[in-house]
PDB file of N, CA and C in Angstrom:
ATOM      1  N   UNK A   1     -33.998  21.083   4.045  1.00  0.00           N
ATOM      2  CA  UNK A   1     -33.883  19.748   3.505  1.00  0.00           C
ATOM      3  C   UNK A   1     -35.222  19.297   2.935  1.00  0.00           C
ATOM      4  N   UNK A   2     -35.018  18.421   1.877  1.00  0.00           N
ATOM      5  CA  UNK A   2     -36.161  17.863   1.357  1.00  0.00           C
ATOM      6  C   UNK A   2     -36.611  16.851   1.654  1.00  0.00           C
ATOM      7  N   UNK A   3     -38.134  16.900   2.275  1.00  0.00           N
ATOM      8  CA  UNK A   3     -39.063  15.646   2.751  1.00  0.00           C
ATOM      9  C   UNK A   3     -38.658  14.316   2.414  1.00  0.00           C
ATOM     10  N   UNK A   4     -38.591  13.381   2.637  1.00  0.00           N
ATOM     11  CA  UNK A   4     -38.093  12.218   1.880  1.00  0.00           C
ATOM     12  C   UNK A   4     -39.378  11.545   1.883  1.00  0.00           C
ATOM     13  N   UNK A   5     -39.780  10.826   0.803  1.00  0.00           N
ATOM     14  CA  UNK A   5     -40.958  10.353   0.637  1.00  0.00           C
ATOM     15  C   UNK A   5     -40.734   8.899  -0.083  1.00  0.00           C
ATOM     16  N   UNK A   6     -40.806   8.204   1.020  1.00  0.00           N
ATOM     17  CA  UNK A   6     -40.403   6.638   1.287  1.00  0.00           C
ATOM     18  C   UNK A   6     -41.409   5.301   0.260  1.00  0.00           C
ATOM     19  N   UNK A   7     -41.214   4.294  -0.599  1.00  0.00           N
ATOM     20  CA  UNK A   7     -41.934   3.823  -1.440  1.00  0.00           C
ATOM     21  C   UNK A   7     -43.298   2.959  -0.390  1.00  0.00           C
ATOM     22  N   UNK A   8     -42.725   2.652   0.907  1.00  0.00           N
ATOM     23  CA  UNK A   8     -43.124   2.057   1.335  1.00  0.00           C
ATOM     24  C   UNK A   8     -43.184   2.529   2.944  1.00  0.00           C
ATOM     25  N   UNK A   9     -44.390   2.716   3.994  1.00  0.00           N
ATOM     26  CA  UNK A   9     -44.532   3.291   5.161  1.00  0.00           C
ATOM     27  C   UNK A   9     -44.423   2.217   6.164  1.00  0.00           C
ATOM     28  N   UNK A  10     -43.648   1.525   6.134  1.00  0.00           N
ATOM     29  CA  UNK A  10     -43.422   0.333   7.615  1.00  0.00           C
ATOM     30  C   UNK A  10     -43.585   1.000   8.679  1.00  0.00           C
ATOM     31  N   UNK A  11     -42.966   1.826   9.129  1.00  0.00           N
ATOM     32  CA  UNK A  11     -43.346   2.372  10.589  1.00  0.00           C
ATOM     33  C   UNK A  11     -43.972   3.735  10.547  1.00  0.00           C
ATOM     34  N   UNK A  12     -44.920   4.381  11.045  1.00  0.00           N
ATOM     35  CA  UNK A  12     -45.517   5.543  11.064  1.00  0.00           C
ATOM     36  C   UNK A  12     -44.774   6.168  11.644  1.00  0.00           C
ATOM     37  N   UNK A  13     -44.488   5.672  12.910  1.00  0.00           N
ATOM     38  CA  UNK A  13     -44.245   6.691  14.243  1.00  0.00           C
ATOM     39  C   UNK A  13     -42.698   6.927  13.829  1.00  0.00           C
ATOM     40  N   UNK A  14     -42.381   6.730  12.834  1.00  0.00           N
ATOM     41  CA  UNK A  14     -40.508   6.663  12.867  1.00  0.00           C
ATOM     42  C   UNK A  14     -39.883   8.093  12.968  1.00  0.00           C
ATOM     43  N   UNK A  15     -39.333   8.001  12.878  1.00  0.00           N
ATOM     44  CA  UNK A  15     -38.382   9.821  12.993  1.00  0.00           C
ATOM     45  C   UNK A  15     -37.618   9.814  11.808  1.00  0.00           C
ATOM     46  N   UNK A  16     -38.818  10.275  10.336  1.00  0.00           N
ATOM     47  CA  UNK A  16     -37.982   9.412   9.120  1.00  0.00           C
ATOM     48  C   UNK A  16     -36.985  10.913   8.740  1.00  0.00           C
ATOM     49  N   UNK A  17     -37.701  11.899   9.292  1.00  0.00           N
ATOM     50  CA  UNK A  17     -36.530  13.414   8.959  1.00  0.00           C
ATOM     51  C   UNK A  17     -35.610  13.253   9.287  1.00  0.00           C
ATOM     52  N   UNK A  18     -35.794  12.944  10.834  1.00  0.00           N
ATOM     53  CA  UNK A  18     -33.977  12.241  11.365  1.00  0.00           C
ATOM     54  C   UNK A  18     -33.334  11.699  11.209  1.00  0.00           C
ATOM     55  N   UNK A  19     -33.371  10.646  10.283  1.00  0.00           N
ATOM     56  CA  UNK A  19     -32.764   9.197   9.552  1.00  0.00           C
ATOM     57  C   UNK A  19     -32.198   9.790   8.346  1.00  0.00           C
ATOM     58  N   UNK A  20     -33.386  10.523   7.684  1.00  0.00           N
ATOM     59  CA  UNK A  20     -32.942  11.430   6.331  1.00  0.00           C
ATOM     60  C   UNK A  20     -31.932  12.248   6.553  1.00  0.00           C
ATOM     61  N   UNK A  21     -32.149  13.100   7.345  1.00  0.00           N
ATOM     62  CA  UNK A  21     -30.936  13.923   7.711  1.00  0.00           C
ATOM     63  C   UNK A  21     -29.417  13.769   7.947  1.00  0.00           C
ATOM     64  N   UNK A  22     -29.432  12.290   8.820  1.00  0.00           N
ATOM     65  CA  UNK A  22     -28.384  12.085   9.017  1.00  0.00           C
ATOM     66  C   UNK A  22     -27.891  10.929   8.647  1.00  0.00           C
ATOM     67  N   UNK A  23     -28.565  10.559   7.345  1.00  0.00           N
ATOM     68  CA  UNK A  23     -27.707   9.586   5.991  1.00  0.00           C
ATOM     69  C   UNK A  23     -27.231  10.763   4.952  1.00  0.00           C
ATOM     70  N   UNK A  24     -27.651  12.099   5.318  1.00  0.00           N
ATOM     71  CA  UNK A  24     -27.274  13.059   4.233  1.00  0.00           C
ATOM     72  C   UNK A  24     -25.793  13.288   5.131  1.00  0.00           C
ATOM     73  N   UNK A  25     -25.537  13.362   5.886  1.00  0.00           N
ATOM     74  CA  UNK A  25     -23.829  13.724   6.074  1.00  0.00           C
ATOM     75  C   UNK A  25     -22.923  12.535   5.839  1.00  0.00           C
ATOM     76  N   UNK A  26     -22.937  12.688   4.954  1.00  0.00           N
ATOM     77  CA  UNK A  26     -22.075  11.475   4.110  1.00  0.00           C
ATOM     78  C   UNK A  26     -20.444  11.717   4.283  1.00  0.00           C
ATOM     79  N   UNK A  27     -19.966  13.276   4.997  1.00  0.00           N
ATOM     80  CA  UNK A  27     -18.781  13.270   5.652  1.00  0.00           C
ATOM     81  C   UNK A  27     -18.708  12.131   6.556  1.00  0.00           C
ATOM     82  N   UNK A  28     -19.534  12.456   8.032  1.00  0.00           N
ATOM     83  CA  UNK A  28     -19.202  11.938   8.784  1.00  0.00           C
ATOM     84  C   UNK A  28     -19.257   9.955   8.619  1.00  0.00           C
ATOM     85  N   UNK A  29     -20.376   9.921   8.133  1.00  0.00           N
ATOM     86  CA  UNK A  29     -20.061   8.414   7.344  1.00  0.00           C
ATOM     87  C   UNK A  29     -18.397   8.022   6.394  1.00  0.00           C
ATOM     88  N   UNK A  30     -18.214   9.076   5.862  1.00  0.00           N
ATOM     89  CA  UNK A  30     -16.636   8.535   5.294  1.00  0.00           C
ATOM     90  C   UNK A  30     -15.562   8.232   6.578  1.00  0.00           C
ATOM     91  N   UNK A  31     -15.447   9.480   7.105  1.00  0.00           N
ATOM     92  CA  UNK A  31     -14.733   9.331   8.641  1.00  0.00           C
ATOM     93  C   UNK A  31     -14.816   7.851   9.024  1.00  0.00           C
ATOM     94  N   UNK A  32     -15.722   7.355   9.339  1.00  0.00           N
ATOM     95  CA  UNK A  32     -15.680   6.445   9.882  1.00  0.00           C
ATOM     96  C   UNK A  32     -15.755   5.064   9.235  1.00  0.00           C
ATOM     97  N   UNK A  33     -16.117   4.832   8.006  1.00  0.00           N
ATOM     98  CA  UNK A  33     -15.689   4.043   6.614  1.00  0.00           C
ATOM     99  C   UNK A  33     -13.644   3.982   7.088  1.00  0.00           C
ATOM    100  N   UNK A  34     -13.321   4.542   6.847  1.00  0.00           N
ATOM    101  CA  UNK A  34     -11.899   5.312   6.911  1.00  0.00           C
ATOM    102  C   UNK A  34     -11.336   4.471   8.203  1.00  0.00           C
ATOM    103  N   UNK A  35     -11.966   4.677   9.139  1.00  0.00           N
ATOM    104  CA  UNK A  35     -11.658   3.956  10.296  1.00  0.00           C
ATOM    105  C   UNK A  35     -11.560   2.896  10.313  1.00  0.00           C
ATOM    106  N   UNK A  36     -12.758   2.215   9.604  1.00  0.00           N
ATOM    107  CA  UNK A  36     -12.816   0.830   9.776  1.00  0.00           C
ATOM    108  C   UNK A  36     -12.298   0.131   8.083  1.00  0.00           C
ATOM    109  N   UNK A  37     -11.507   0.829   7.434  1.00  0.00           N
ATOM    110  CA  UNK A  37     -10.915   0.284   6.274  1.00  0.00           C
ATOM    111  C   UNK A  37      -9.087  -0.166   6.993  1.00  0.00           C
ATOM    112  N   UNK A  38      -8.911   0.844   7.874  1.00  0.00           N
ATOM    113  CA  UNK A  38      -7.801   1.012   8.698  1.00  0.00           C
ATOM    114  C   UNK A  38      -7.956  -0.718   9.758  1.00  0.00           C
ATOM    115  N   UNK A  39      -9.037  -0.951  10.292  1.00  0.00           N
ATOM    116  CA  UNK A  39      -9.115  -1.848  10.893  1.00  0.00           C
ATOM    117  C   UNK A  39      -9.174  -3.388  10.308  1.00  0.00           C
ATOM    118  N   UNK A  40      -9.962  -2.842   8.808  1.00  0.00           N
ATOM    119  CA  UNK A  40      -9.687  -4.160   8.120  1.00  0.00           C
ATOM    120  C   UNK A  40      -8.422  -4.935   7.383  1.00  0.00           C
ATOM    121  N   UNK A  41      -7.494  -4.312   7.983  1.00  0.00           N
ATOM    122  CA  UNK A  41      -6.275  -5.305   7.675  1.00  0.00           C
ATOM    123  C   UNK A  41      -5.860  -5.744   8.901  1.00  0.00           C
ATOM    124  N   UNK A  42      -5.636  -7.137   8.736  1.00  0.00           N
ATOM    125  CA  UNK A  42      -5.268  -7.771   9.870  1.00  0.00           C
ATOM    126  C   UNK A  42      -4.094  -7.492  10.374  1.00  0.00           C
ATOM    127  N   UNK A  43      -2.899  -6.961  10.131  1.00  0.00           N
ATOM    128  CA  UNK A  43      -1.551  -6.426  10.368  1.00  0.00           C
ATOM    129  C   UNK A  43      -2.511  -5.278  11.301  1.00  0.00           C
ATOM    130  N   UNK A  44      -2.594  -4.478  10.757  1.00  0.00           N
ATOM    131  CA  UNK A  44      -2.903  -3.305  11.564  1.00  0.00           C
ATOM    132  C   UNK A  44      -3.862  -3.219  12.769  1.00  0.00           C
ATOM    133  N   UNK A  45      -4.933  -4.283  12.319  1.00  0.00           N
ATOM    134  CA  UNK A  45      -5.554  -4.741  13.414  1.00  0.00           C
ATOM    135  C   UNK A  45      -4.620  -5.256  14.719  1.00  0.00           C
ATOM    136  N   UNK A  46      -4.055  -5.984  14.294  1.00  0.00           N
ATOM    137  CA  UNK A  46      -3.085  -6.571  15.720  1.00  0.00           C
ATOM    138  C   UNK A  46      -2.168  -5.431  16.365  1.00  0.00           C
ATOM    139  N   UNK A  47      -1.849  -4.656  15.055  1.00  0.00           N
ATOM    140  CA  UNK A  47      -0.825  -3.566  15.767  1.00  0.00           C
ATOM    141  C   UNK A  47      -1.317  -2.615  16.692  1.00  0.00           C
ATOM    142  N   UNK A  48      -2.911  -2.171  16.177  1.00  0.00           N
ATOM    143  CA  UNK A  48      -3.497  -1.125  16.996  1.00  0.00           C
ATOM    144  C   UNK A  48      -3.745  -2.030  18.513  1.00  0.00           C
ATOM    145  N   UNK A  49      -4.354  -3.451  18.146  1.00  0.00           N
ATOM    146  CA  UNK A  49      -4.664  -3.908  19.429  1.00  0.00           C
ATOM    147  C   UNK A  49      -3.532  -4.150  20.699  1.00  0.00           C
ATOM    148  N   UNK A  50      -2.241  -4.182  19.891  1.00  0.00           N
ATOM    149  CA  UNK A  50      -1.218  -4.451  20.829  1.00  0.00           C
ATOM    150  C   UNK A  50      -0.453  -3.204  21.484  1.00  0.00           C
ATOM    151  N   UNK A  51      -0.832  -1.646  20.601  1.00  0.00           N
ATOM    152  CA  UNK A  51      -0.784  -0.382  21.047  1.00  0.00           C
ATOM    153  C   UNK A  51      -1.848   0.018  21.957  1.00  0.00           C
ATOM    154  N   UNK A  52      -2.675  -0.722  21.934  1.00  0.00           N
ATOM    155  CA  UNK A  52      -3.491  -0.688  22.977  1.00  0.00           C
ATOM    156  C   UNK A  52      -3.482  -0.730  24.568  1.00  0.00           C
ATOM    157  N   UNK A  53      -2.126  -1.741  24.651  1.00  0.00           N
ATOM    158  CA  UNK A  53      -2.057  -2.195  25.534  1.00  0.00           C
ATOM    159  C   UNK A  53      -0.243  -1.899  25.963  1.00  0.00           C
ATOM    160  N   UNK A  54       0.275  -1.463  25.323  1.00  0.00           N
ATOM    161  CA  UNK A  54       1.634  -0.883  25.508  1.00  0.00           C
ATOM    162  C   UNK A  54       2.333   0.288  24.955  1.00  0.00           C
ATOM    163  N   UNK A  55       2.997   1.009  25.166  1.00  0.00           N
ATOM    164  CA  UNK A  55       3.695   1.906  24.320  1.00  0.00           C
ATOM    165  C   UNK A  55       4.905   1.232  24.105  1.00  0.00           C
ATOM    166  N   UNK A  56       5.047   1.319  22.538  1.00  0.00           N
ATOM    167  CA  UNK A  56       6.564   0.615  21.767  1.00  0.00           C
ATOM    168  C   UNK A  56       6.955   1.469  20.597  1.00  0.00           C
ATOM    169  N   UNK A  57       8.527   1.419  20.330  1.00  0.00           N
ATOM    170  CA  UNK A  57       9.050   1.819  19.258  1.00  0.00           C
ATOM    171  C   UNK A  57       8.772   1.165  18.060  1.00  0.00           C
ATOM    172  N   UNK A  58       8.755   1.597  16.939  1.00  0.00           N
ATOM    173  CA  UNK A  58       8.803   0.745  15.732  1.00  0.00           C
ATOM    174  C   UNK A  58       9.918  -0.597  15.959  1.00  0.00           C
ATOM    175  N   UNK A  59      10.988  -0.619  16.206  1.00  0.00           N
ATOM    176  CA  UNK A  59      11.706  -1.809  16.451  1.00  0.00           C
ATOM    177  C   UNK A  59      11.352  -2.664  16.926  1.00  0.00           C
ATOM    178  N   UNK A  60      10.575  -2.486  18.402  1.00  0.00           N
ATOM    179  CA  UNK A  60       9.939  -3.799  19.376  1.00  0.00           C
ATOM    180  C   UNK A  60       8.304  -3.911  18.640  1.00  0.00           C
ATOM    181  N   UNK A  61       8.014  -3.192  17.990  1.00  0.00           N
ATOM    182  CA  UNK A  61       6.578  -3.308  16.975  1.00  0.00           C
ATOM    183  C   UNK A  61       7.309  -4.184  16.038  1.00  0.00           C
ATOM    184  N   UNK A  62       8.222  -4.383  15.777  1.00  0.00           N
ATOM    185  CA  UNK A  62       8.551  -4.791  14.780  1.00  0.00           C
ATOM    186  C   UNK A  62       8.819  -6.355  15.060  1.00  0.00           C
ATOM    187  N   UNK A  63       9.605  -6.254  16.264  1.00  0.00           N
ATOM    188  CA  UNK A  63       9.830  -7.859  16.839  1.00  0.00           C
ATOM    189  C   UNK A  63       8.545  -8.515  16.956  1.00  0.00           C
ATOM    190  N   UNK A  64       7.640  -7.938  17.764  1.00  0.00           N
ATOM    191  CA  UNK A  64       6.567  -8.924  18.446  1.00  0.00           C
ATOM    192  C   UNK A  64       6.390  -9.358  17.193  1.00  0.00           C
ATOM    193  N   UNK A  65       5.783  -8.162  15.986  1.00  0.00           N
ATOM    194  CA  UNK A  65       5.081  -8.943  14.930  1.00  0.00           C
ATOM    195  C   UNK A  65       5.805  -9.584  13.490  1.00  0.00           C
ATOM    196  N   UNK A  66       7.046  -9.895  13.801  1.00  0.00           N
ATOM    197  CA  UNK A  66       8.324 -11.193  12.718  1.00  0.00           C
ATOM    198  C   UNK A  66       8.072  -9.932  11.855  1.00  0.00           C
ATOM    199  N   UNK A  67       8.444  -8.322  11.689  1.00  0.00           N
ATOM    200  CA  UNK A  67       8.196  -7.918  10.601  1.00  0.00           C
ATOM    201  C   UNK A  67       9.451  -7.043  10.467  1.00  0.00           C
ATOM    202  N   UNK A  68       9.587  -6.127   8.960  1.00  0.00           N
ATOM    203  CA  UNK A  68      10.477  -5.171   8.935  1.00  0.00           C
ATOM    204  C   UNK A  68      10.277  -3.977   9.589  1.00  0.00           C
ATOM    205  N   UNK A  69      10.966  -3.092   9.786  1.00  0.00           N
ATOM    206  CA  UNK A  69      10.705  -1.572  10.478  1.00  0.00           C
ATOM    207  C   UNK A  69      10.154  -0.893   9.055  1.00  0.00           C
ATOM    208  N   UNK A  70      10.820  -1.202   8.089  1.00  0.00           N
ATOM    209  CA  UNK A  70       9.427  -0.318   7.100  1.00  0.00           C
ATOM    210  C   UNK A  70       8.387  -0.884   6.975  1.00  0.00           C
ATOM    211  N   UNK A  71       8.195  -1.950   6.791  1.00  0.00           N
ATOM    212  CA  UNK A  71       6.772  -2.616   6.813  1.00  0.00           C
ATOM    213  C   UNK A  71       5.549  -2.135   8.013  1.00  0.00           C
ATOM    214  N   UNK A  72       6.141  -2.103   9.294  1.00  0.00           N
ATOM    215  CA  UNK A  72       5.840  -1.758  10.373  1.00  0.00           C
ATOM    216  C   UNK A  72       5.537  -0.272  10.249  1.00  0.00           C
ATOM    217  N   UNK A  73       6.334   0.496   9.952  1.00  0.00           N
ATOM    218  CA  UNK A  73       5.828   2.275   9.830  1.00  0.00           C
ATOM    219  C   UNK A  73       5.028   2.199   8.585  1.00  0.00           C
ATOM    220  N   UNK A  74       4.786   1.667   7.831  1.00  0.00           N
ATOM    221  CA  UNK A  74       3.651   1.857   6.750  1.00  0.00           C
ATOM    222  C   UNK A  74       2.422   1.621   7.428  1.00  0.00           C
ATOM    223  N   UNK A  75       1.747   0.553   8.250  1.00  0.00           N
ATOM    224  CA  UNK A  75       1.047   0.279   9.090  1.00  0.00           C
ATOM    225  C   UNK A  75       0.858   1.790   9.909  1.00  0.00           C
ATOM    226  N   UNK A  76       1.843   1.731  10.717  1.00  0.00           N
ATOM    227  CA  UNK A  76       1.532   2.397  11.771  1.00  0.00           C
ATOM    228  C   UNK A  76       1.324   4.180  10.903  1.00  0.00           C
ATOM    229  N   UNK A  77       1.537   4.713   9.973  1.00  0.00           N
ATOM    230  CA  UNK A  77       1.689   5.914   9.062  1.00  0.00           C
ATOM    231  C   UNK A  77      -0.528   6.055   9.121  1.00  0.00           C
ATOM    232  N   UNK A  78      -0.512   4.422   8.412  1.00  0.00           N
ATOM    233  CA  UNK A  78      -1.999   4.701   8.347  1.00  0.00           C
ATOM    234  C   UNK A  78      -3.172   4.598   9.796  1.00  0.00           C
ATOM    235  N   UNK A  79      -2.592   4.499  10.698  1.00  0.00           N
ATOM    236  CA  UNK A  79      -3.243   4.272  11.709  1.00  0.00           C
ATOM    237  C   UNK A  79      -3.286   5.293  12.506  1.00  0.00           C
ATOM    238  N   UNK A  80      -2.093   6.203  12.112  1.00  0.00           N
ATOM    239  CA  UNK A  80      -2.071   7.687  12.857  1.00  0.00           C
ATOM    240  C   UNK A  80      -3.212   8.289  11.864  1.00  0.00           C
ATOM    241  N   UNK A  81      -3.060   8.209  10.581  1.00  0.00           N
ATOM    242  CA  UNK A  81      -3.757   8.927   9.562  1.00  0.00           C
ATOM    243  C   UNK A  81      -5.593   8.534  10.006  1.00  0.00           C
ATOM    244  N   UNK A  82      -5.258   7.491  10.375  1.00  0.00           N
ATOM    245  CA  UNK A  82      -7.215   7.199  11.089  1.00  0.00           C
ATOM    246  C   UNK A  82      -7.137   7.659  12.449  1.00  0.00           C
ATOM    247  N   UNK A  83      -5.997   8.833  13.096  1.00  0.00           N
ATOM    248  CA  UNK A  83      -6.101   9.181  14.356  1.00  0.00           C
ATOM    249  C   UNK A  83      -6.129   7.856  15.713  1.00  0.00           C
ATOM    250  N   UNK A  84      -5.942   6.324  15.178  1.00  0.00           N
ATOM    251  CA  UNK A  84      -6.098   5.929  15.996  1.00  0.00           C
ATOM    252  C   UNK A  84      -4.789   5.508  17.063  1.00  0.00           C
ATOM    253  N   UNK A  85      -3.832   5.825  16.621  1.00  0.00           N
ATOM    254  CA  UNK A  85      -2.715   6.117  17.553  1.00  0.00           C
ATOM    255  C   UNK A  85      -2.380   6.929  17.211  1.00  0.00           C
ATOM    256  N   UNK A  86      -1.119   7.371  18.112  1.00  0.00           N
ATOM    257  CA  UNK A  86      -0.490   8.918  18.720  1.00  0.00           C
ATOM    258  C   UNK A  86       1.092   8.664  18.552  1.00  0.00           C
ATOM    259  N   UNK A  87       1.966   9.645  18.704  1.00  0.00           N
ATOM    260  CA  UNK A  87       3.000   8.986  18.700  1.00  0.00           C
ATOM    261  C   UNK A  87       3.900  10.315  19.462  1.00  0.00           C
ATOM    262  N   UNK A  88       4.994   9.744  20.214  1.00  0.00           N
ATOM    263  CA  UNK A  88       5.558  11.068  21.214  1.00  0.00           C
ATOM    264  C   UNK A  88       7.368  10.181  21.005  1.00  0.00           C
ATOM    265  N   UNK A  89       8.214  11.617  20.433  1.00  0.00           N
ATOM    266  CA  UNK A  89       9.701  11.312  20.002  1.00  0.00           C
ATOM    267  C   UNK A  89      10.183  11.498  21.658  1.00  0.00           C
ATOM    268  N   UNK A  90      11.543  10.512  21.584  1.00  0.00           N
ATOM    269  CA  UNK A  90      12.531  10.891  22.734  1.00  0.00           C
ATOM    270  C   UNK A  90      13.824  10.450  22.522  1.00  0.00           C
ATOM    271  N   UNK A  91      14.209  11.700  22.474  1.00  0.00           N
ATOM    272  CA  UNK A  91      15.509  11.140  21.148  1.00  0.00           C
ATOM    273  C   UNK A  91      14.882  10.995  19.918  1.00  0.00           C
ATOM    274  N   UNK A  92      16.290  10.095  19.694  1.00  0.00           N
ATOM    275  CA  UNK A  92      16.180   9.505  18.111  1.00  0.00           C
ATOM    276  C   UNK A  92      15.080   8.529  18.228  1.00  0.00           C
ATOM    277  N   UNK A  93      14.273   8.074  19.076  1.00  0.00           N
ATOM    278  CA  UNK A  93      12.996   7.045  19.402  1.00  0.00           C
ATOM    279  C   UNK A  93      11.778   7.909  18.944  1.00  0.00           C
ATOM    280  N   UNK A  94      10.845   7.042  18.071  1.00  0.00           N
ATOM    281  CA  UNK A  94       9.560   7.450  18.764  1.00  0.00           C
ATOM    282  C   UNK A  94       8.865   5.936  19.059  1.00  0.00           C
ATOM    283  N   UNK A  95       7.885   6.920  20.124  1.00  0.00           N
ATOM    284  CA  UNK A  95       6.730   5.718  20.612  1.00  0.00           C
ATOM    285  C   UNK A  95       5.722   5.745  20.244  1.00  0.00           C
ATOM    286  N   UNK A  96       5.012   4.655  19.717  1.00  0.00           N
ATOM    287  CA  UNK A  96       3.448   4.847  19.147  1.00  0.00           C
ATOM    288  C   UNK A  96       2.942   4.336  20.896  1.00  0.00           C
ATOM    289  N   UNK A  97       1.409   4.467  20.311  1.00  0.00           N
ATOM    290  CA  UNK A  97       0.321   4.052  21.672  1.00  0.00           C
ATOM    291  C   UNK A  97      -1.003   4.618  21.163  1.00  0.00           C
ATOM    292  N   UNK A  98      -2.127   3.952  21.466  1.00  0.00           N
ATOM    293  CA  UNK A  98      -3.400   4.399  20.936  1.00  0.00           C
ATOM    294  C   UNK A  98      -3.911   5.120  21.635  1.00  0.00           C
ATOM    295  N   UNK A  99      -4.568   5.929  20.399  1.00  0.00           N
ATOM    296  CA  UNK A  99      -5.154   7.354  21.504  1.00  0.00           C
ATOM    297  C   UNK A  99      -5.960   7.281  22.024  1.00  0.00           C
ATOM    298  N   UNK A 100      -5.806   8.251  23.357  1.00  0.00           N
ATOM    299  CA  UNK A 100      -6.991   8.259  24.238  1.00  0.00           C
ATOM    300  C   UNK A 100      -7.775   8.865  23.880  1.00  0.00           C
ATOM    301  N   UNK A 101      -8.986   8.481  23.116  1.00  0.00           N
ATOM    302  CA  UNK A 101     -10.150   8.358  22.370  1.00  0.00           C
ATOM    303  C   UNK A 101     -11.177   7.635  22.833  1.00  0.00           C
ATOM    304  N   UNK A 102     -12.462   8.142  22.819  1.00  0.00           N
ATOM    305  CA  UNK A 102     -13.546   7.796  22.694  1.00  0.00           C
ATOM    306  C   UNK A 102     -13.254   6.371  21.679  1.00  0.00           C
ATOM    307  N   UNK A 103     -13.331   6.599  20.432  1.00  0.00           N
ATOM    308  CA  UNK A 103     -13.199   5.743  19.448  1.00  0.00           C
ATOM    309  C   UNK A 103     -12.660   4.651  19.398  1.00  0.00           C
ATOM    310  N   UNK A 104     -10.903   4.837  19.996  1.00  0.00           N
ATOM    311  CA  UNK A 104     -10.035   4.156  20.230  1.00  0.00           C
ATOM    312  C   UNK A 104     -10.482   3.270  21.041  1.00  0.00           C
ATOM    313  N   UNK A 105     -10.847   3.459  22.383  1.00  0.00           N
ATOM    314  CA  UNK A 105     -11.334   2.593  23.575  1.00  0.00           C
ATOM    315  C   UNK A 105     -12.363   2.258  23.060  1.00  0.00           C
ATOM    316  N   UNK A 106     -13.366   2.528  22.377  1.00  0.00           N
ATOM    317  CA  UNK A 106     -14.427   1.381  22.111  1.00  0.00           C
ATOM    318  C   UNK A 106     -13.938   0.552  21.390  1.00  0.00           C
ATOM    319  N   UNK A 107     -12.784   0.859  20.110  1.00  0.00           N
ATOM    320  CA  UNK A 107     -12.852   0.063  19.053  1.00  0.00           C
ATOM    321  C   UNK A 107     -11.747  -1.415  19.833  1.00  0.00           C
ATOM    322  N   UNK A 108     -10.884  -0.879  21.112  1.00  0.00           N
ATOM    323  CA  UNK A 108     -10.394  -1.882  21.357  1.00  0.00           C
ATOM    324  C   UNK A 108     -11.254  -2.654  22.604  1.00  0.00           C
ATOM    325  N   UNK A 109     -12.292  -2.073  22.457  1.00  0.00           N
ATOM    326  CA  UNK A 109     -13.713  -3.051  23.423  1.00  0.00           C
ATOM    327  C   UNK A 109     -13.865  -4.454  22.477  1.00  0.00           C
ATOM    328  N   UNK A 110     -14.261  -3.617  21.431  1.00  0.00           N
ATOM    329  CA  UNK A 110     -15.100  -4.471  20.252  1.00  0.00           C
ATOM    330  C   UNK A 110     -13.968  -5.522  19.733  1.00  0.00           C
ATOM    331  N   UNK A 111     -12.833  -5.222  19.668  1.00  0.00           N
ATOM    332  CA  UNK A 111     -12.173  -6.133  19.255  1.00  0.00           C
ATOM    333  C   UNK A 111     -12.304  -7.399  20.224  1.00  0.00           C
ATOM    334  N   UNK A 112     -11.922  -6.907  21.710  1.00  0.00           N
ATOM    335  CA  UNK A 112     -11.588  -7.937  22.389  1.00  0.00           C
ATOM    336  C   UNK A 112     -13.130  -9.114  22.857  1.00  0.00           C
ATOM    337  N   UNK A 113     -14.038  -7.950  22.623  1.00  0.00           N
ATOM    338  CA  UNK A 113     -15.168  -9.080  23.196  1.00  0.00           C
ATOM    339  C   UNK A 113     -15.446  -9.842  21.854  1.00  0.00           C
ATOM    340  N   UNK A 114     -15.170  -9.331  20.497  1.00  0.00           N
ATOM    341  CA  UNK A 114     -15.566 -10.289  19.718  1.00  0.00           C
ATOM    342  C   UNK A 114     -14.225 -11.313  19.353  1.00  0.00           C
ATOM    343  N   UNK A 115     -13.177 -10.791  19.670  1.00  0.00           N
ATOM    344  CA  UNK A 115     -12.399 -12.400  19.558  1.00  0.00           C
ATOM    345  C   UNK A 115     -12.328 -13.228  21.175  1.00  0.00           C
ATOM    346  N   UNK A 116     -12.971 -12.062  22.102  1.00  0.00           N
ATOM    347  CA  UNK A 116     -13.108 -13.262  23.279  1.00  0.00           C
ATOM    348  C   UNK A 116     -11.476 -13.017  23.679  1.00  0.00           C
ATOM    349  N   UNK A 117     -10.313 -11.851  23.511  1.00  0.00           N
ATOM    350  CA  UNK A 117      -9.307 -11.972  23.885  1.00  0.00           C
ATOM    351  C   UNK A 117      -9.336 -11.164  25.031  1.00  0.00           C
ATOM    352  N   UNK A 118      -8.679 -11.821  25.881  1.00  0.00           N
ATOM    353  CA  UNK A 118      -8.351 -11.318  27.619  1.00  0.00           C
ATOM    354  C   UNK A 118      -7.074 -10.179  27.578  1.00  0.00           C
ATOM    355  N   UNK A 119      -7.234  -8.887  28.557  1.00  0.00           N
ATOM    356  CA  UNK A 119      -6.397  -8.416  28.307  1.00  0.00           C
ATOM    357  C   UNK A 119      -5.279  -8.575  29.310  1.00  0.00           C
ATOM    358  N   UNK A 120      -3.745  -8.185  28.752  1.00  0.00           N
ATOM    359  CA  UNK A 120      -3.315  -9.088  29.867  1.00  0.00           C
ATOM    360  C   UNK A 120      -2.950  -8.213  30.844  1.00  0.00           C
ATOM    361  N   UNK A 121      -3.678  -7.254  31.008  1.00  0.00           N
ATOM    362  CA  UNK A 121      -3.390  -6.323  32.385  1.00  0.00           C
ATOM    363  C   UNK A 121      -4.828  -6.765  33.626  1.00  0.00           C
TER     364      UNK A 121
END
């Protein structure tokens, strides 16, 4: 990799190879862009947060949130696609639920301490 040679030296002691290095994996930065484009709709936001906390079919996903069952699997299509829920058939049912993830469990940390919502377990 090539030295990066900064216009301006604010910190000496910095670890500027390491910073360089790892603004160059611009994969793993999309990954997670991706994640949080998934989080920025408020539909999906509520859906992941409420898969968070239950396993449901598209139908009762569908009740809590006044919506259609296609409306509802379009949501939930992209939320598997950000890996952040899972989904397991029984029967003609399937159940979504968020995955047990590293990711998942922080991201439904962050939700709840920044809206201050209690969980109700």
């Amino acid at each position: 990799m090539k030295k990066t040679k900064l216009p301006h030296q604010h910190h000496a002691d910095a670890n500027l190879q390491g910073l360089s290095d790892t603004l160059r994996q611009t994969d793993d930065f999309a990954v997670i862009a991706g994640i949080f484009k998934q989080l920025g709709d408020t539909t999906r936001l509520r859906i992941f947060w409420l898969l968070c906390h239950t396993e449901e079919c598209v139908i009762n996903i569908s009740a809590w949130m006044d919506m259609s069952s296609p409306a509802v699997s379009h949501h939930l299509r992209a939320l598997r696609s950000a890996h952040l829920i899972t989904c397991r058939r029984e029967g003609k049912e399937v159940y979504y639920r968020a995955s047990n993830s590293e990711q998942a469990r922080l991201l439904h940390s962050v939700i709840e301490q920044v809206m201050a919502v209690a969980c109700p377990n």
